[in-house]
Structure formats: C-alpha cells, structure tokens
N, C-alpha and C. Protein backbone atom coordinates (compact mmCIF):
# COMPACT_ATOMS: atom_id res chain seq x y z
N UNK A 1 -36.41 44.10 64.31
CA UNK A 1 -35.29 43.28 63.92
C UNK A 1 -34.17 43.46 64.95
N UNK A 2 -33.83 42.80 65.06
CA UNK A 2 -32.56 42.74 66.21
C UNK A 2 -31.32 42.52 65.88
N UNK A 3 -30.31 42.57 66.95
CA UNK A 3 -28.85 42.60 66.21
C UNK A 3 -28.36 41.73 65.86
N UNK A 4 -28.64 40.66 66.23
CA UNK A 4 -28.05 39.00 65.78
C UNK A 4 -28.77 38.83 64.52
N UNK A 5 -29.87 39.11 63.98
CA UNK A 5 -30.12 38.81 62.88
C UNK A 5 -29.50 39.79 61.56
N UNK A 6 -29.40 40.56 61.55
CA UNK A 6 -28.41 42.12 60.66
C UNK A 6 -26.88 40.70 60.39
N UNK A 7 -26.25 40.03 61.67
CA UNK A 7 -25.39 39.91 61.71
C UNK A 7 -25.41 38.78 60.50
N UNK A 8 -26.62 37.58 61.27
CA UNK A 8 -26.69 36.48 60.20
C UNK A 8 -27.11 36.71 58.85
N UNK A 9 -27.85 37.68 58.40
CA UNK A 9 -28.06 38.39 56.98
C UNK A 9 -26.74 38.41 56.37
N UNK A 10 -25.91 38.56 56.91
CA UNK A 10 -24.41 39.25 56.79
C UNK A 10 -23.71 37.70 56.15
N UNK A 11 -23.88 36.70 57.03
CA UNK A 11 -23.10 36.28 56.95
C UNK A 11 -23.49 35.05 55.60
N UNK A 12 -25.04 35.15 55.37
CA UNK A 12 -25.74 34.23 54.57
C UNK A 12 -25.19 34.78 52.86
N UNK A 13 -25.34 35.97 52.84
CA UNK A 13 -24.81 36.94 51.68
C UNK A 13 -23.36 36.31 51.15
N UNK A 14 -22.57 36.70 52.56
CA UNK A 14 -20.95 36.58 52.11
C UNK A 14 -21.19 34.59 51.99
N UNK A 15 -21.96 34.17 51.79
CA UNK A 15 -21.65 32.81 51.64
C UNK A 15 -22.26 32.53 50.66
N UNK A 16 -23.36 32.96 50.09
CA UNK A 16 -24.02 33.12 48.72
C UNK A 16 -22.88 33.97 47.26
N UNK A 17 -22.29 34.53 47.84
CA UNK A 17 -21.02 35.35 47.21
C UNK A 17 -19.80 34.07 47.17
N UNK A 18 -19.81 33.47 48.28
CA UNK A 18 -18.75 32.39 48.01
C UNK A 18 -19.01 31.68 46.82
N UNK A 19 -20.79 30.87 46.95
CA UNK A 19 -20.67 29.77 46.40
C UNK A 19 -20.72 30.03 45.14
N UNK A 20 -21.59 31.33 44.32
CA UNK A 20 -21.40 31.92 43.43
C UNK A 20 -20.36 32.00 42.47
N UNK A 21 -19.35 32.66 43.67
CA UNK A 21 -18.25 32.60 42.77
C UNK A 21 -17.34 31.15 42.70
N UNK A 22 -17.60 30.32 43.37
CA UNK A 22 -17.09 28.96 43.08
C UNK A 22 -17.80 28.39 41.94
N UNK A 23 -19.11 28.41 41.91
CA UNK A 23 -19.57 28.05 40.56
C UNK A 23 -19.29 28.79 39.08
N UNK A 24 -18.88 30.09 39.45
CA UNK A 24 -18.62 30.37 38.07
C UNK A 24 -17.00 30.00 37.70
N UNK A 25 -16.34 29.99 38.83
CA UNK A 25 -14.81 29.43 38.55
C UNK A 25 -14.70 27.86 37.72
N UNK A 26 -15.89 27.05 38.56
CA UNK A 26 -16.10 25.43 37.72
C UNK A 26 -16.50 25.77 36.42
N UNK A 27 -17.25 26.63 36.51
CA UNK A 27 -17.85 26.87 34.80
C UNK A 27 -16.95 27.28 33.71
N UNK A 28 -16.06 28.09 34.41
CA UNK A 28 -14.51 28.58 33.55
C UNK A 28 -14.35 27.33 33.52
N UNK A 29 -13.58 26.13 34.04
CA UNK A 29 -12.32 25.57 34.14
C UNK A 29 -13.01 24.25 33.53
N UNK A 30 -14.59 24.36 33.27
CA UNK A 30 -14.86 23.31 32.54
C UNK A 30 -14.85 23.68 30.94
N UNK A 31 -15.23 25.02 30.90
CA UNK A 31 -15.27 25.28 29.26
C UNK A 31 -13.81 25.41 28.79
N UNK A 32 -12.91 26.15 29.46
CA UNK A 32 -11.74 25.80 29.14
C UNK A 32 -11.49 24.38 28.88
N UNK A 33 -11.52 23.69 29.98
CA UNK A 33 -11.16 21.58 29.19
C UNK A 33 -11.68 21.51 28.00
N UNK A 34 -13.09 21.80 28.16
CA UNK A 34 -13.70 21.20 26.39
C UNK A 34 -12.77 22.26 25.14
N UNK A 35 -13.07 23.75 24.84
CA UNK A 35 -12.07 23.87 24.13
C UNK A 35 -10.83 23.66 23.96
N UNK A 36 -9.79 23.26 25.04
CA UNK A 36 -8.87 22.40 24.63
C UNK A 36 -8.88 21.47 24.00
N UNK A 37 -9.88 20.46 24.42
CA UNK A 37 -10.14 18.91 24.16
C UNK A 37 -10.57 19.49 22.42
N UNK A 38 -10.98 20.23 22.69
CA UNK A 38 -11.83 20.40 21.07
C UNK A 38 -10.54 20.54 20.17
N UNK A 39 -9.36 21.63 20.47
CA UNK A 39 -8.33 21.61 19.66
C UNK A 39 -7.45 20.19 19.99
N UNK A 40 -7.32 20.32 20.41
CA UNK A 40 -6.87 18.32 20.59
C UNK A 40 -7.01 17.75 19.09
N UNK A 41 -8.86 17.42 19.19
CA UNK A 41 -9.68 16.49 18.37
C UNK A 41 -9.09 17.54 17.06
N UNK A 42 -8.90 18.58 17.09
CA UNK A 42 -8.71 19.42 15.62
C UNK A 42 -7.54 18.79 14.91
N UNK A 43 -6.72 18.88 15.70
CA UNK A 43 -5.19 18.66 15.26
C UNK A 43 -5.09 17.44 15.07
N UNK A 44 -5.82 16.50 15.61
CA UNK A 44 -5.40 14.57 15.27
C UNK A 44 -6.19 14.23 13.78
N UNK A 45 -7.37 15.58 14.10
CA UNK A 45 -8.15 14.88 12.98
C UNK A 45 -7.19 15.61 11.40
N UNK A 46 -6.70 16.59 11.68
CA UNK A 46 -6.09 17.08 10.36
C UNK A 46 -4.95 16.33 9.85
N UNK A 47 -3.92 16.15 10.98
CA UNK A 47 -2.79 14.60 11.05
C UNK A 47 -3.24 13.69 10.21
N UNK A 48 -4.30 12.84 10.76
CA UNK A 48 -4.87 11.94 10.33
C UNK A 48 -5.21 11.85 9.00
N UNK A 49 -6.12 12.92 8.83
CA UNK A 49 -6.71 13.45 7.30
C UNK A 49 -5.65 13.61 6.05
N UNK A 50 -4.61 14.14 6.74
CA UNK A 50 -3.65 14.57 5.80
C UNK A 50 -2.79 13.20 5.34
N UNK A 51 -2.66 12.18 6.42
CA UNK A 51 -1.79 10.95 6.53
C UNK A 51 -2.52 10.57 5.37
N UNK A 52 -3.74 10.52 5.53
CA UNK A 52 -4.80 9.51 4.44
C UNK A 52 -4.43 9.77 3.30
N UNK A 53 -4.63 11.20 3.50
CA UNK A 53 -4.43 11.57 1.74
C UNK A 53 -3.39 11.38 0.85
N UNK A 54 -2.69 11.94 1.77
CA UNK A 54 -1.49 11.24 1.26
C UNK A 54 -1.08 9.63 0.81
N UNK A 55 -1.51 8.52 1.94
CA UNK A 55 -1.73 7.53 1.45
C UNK A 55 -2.22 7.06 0.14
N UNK A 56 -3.33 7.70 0.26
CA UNK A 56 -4.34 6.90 -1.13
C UNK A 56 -3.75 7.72 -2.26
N UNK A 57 -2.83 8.38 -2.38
CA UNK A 57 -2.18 9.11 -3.73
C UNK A 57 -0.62 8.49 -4.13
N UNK A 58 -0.14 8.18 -3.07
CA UNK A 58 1.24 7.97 -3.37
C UNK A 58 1.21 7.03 -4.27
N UNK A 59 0.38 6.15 -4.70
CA UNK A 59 1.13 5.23 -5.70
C UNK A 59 0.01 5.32 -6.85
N UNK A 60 -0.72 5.98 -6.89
CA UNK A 60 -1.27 6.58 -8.14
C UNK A 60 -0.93 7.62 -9.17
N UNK A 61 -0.02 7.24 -10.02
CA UNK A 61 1.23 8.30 -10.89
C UNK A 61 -0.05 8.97 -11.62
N UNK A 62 0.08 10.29 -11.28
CA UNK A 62 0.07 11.21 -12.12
C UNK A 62 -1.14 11.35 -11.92
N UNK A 63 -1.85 11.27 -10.94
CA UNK A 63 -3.59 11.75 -10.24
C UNK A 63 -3.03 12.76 -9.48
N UNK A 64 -4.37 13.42 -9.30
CA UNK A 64 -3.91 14.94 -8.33
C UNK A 64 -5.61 15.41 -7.29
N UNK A 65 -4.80 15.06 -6.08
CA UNK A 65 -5.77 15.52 -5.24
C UNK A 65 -5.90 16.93 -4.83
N UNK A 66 -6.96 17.49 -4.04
CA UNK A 66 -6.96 18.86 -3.50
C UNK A 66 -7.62 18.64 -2.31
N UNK A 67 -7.00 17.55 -1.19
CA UNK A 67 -8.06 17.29 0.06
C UNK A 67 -8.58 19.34 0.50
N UNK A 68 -9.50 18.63 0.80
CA UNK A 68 -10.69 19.85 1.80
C UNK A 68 -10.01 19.51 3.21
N UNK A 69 -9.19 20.24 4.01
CA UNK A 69 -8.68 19.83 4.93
C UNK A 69 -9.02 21.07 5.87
N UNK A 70 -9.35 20.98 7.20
CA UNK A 70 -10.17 21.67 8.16
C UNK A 70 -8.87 21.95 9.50
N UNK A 71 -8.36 23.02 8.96
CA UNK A 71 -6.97 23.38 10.28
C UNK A 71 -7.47 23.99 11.41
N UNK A 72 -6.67 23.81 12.34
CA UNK A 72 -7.57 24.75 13.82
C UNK A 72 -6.50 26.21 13.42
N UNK A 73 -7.80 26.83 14.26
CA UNK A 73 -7.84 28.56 14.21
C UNK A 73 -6.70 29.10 14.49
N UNK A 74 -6.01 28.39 15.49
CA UNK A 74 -4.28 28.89 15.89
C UNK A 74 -3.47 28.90 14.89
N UNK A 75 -3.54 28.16 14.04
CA UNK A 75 -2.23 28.41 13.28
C UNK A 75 -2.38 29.38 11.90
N UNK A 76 -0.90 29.65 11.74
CA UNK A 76 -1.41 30.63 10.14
C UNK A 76 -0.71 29.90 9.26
N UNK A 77 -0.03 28.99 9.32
CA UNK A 77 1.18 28.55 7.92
C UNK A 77 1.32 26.71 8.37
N UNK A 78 0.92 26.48 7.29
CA UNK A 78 1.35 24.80 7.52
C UNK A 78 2.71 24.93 6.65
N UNK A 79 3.37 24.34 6.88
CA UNK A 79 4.66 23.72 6.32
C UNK A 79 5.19 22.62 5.86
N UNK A 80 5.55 22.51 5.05
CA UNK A 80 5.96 20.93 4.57
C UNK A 80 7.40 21.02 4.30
N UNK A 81 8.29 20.15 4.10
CA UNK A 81 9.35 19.78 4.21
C UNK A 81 10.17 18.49 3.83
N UNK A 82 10.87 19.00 2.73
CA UNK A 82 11.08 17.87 1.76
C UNK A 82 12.66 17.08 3.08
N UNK A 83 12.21 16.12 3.36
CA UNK A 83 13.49 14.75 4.42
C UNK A 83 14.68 14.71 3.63
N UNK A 84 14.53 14.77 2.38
CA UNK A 84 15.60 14.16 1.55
C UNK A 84 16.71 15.14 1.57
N UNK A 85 15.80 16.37 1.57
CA UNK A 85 16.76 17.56 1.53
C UNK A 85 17.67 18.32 2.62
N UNK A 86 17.79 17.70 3.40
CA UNK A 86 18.13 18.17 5.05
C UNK A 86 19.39 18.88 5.01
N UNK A 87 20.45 18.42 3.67
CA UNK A 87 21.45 19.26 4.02
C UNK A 87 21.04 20.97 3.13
N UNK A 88 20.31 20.90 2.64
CA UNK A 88 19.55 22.36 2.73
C UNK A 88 18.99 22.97 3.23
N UNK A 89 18.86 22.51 4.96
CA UNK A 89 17.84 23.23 5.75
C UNK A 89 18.47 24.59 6.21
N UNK A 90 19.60 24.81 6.78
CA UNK A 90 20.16 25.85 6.86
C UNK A 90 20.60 27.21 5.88
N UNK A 91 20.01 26.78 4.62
CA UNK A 91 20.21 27.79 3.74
C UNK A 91 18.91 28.09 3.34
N UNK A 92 17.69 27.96 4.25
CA UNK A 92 16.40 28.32 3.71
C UNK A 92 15.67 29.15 4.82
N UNK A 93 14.72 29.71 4.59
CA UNK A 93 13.91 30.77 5.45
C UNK A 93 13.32 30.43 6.49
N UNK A 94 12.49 28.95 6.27
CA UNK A 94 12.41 28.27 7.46
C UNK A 94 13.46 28.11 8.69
N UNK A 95 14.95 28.18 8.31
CA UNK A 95 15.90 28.18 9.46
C UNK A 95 16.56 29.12 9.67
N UNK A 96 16.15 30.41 8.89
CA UNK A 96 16.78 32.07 9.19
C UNK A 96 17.98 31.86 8.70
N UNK A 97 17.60 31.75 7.15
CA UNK A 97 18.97 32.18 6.22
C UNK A 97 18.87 33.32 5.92
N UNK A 98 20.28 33.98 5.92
CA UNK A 98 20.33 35.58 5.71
C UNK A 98 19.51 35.76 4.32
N UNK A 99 18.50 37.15 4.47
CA UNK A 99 17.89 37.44 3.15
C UNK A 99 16.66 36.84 3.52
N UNK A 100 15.99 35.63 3.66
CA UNK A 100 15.26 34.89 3.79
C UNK A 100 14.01 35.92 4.48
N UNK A 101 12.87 35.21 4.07
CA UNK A 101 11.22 35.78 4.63
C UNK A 101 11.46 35.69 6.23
N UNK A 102 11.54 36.62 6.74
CA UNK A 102 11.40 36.65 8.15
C UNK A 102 10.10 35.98 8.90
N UNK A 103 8.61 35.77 7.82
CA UNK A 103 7.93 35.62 8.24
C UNK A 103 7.56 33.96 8.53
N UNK A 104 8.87 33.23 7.58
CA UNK A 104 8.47 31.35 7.34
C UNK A 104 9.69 31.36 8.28
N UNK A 105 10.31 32.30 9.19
CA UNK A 105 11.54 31.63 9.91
C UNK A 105 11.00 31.24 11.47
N UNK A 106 11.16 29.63 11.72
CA UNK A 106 10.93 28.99 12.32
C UNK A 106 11.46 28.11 13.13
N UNK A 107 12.18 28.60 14.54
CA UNK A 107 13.26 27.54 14.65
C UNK A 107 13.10 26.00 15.18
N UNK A 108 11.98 25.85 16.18
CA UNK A 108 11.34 24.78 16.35
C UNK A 108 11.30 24.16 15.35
N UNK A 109 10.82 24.28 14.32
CA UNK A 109 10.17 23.70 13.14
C UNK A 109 11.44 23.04 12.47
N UNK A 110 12.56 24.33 12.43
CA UNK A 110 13.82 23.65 11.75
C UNK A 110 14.13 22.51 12.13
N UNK A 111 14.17 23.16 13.52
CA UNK A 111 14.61 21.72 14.54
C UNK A 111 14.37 20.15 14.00
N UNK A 112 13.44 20.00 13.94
CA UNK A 112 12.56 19.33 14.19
C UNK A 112 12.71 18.63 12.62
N UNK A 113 13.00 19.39 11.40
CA UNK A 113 12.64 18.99 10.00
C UNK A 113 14.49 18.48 9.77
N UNK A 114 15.51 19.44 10.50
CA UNK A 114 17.17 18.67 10.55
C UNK A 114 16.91 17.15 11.67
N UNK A 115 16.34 16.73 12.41
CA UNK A 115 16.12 15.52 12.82
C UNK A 115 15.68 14.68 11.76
N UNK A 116 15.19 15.25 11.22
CA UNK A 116 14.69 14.00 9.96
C UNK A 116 13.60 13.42 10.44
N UNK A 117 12.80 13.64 11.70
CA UNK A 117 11.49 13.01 12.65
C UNK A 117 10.27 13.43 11.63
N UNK A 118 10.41 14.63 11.35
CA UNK A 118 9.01 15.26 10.82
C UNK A 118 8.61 16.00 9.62
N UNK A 119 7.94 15.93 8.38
CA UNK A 119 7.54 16.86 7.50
C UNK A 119 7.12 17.28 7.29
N UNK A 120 5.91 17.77 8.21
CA UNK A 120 4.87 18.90 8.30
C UNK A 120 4.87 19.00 9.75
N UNK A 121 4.75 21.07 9.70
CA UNK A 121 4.90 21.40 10.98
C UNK A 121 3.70 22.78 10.79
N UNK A 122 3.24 23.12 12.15
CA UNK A 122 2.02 23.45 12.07
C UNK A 122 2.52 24.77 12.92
N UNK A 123 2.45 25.94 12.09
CA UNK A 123 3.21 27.01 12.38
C UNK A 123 2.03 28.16 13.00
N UNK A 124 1.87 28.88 14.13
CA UNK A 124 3.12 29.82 14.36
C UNK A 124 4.38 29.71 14.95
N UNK A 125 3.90 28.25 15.95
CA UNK A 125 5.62 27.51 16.42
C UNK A 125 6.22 26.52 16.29
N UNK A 126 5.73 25.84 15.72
CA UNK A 126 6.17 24.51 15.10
C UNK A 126 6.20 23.81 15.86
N UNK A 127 5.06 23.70 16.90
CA UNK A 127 5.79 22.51 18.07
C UNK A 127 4.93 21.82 17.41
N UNK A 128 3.78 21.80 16.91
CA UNK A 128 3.17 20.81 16.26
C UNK A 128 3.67 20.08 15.10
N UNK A 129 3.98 19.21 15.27
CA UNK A 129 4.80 18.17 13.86
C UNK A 129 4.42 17.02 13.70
N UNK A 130 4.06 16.23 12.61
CA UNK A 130 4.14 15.41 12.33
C UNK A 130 5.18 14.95 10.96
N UNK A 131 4.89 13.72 10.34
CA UNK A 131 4.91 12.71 9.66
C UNK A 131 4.24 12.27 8.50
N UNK A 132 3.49 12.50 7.21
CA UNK A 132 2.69 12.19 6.80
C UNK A 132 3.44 10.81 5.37
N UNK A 133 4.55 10.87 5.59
CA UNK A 133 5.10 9.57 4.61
C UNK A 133 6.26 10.54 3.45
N UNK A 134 6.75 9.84 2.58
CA UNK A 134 7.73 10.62 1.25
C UNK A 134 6.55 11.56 0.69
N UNK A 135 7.20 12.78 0.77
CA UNK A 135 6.84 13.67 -0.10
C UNK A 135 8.13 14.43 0.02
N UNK A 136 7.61 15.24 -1.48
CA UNK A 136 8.72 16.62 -2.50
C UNK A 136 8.20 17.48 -2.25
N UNK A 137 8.29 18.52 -2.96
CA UNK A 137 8.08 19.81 -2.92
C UNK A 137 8.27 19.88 -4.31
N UNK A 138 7.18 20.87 -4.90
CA UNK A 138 7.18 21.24 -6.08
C UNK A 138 8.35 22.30 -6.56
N UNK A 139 8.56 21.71 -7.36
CA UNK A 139 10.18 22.89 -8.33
C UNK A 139 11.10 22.65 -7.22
N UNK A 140 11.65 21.55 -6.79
CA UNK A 140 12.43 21.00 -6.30
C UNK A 140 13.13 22.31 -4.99
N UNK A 141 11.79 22.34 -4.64
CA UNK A 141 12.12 23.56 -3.36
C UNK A 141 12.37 22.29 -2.01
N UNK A 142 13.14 22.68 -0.94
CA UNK A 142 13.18 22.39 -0.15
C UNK A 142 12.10 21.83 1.17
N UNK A 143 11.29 22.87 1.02
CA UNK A 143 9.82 23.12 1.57
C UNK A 143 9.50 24.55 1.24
N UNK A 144 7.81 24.38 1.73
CA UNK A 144 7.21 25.50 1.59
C UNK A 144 5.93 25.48 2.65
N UNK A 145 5.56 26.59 2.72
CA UNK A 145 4.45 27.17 3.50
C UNK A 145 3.64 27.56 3.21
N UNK A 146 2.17 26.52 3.62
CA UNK A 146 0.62 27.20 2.94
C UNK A 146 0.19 28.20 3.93
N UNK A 147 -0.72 29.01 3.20
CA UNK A 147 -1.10 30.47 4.18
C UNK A 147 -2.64 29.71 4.69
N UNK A 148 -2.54 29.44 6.04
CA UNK A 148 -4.38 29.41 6.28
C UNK A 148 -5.29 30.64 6.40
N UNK A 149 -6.41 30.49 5.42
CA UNK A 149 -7.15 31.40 5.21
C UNK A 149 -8.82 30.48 5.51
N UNK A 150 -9.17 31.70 6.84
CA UNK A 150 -10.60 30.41 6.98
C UNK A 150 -10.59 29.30 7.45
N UNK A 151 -9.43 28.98 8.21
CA UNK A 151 -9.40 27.70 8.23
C UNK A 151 -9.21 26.45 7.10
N UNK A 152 -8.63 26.77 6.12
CA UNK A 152 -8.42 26.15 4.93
C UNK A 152 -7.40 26.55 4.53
N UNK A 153 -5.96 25.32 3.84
CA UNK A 153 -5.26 25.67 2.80
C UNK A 153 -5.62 25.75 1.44
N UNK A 154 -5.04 25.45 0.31
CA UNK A 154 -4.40 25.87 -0.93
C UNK A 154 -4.42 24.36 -1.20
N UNK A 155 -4.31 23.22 -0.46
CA UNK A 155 -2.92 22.16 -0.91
C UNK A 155 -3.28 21.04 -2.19
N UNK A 156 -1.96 21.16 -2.84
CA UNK A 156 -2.23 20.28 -4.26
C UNK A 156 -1.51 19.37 -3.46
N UNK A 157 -2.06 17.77 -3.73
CA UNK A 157 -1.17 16.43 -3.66
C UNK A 157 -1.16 16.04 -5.50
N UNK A 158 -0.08 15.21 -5.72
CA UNK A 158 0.29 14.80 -7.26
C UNK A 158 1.02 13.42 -6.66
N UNK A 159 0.28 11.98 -7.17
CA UNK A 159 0.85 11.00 -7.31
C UNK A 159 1.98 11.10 -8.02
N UNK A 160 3.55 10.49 -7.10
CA UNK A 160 4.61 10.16 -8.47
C UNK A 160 4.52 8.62 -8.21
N UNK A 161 3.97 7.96 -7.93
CA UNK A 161 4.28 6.35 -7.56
C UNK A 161 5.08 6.02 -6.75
N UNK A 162 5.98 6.65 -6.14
CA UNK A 162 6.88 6.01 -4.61
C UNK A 162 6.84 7.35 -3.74
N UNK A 163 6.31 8.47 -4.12
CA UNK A 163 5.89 9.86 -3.04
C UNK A 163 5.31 10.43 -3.80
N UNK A 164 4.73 11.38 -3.07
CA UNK A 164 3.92 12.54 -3.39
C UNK A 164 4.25 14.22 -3.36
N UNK A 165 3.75 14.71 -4.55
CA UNK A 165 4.49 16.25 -4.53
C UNK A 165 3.83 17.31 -4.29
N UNK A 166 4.13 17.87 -3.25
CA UNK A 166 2.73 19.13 -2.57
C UNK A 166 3.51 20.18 -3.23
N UNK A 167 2.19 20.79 -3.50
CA UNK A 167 2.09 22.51 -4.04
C UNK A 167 0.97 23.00 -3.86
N UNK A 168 0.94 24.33 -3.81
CA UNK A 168 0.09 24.81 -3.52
C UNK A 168 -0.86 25.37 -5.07
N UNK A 169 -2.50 26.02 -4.81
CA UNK A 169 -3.01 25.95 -6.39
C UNK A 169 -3.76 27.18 -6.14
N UNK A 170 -3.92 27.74 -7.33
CA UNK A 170 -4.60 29.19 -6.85
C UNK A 170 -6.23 29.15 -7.38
C-alpha cells in the first residue's frame, strides 16, 4: 500500500462522516416539521370541536353535553372566560389578584380575555386563544379552569337558549 492511498482512505471516511451526518440533521429537521404540523392539526381540531359543540347546544334549553374532546400534550389547564364579565377580570386569579391561586394566574391569557377578543385560552401561556361564541360560567364565576388529565377535560356544556354554561363534572 502506498502513501497516496492511506491519504485517499482518509479523505473518503471524512466524507462518509460528512454525508452521514447531513442525513441525520435532514432526518431531525424533518421529524421536527411533522410534530409540529401534528400539534398544529391538534389545536385547530380541538378549536373547531369545541366551536361545534358549542354550536349545536346553544339553543337547546336545558340539554347537557359532555363533548369527548382530545387536547394536545402541552397544555395543563383550559380556561374559559365569561366576555360579559370583563370588569371582573382584575379581581380574579387568572389576572393575579392578591390571595388568588398562583397556579390559574395568567397574564397573556388576561390579556387577551380584558380585550374582549377571546374566551378560551389554552394554558400554560395563554397564547393560544380562541372564540367559541356566548358562554357563562357556572355559579356565576367569572371563569374557570379545567385540569387536563390524559389528554382529556372534565367539560359540562348546558343549553340556556341564547348561550351556553360550562362547568366542569366529576
């Protein structure tokens, strides 16, 4: 064997090492896209799901749904949030009223529920918000926060005929 070949051994390796590791970098940066894309599809489809349900109850007085609703893994607390009530947002836990659960205080979320834009916010930061139409809150609470367990809430819907009143059911 001679010296020019030791050299090209050398150099076939460090280029087999390149391409190697370029392929496993594509392989990261593609599975990363799809699980994104996958929480994407999670979150439109629960929006969505939840919009529905809400729909098909609001003007049915005094029926009571319990949608099966499928949350992505990130979050721990959905939130709901009664619009009507806005000049009570600052005296509740959601917006770090003194005393208040340190654990439902949320300032994004506040944000977001004193605009009057949004009534469900998808917590640990609330940047996720939507809209799902008039709803209350049961015992004329302001809002409240379901615990996700499993990927699943708790959530009661109750037709009143012009909104709907979420609570949670044990």
């Amino acid at each position: 064997m001679k010296k020019a070949q030791i050299a090209g051994q050398i150099f076939i390796y460090m280029m087999a090492v390149v391409v190697v590791g370029l392929i496993i970098a594509y392989g990261y940066s593609a599975i990363k896209s799809f699980s994104d894309k996958g929480e994407e599809v999670e979150s439109i489809t629960l929006r969505k799901s939840l919009e529905n349900s809400v729909k098909a109850i609001v003007s049915d007085y005094g029926s009571i749904k319990r949608p099966s609703l499928s949350i992505p893994g990130k979050y721990d607390f959905v939130c709901f949030a009664d619009k009507a009530r806005l000049g009570d947002a600052d005296n509740t836990a959601l917006c770090g009223a003194p005393g208040g659960d340190p654990d439902h205080f949320h300032p994004i979320a506040c944000s977001a529920w004193k605009t009057g834009r949004d009534n469900v916010f998808l917590v640990p930061d609330g940047s996720d918000s939507f809209d799902v139409g008039e709803i209350v809150i049961k015992d004329n609470q302001p809002f409240i926060c379901l615990d996700v367990v499993n990927n699943k809430m708790k959530l009661q819907l109750e037709g009143l005929g012009d909104r709907v009143q979420i609570s949670a059911y044990s």
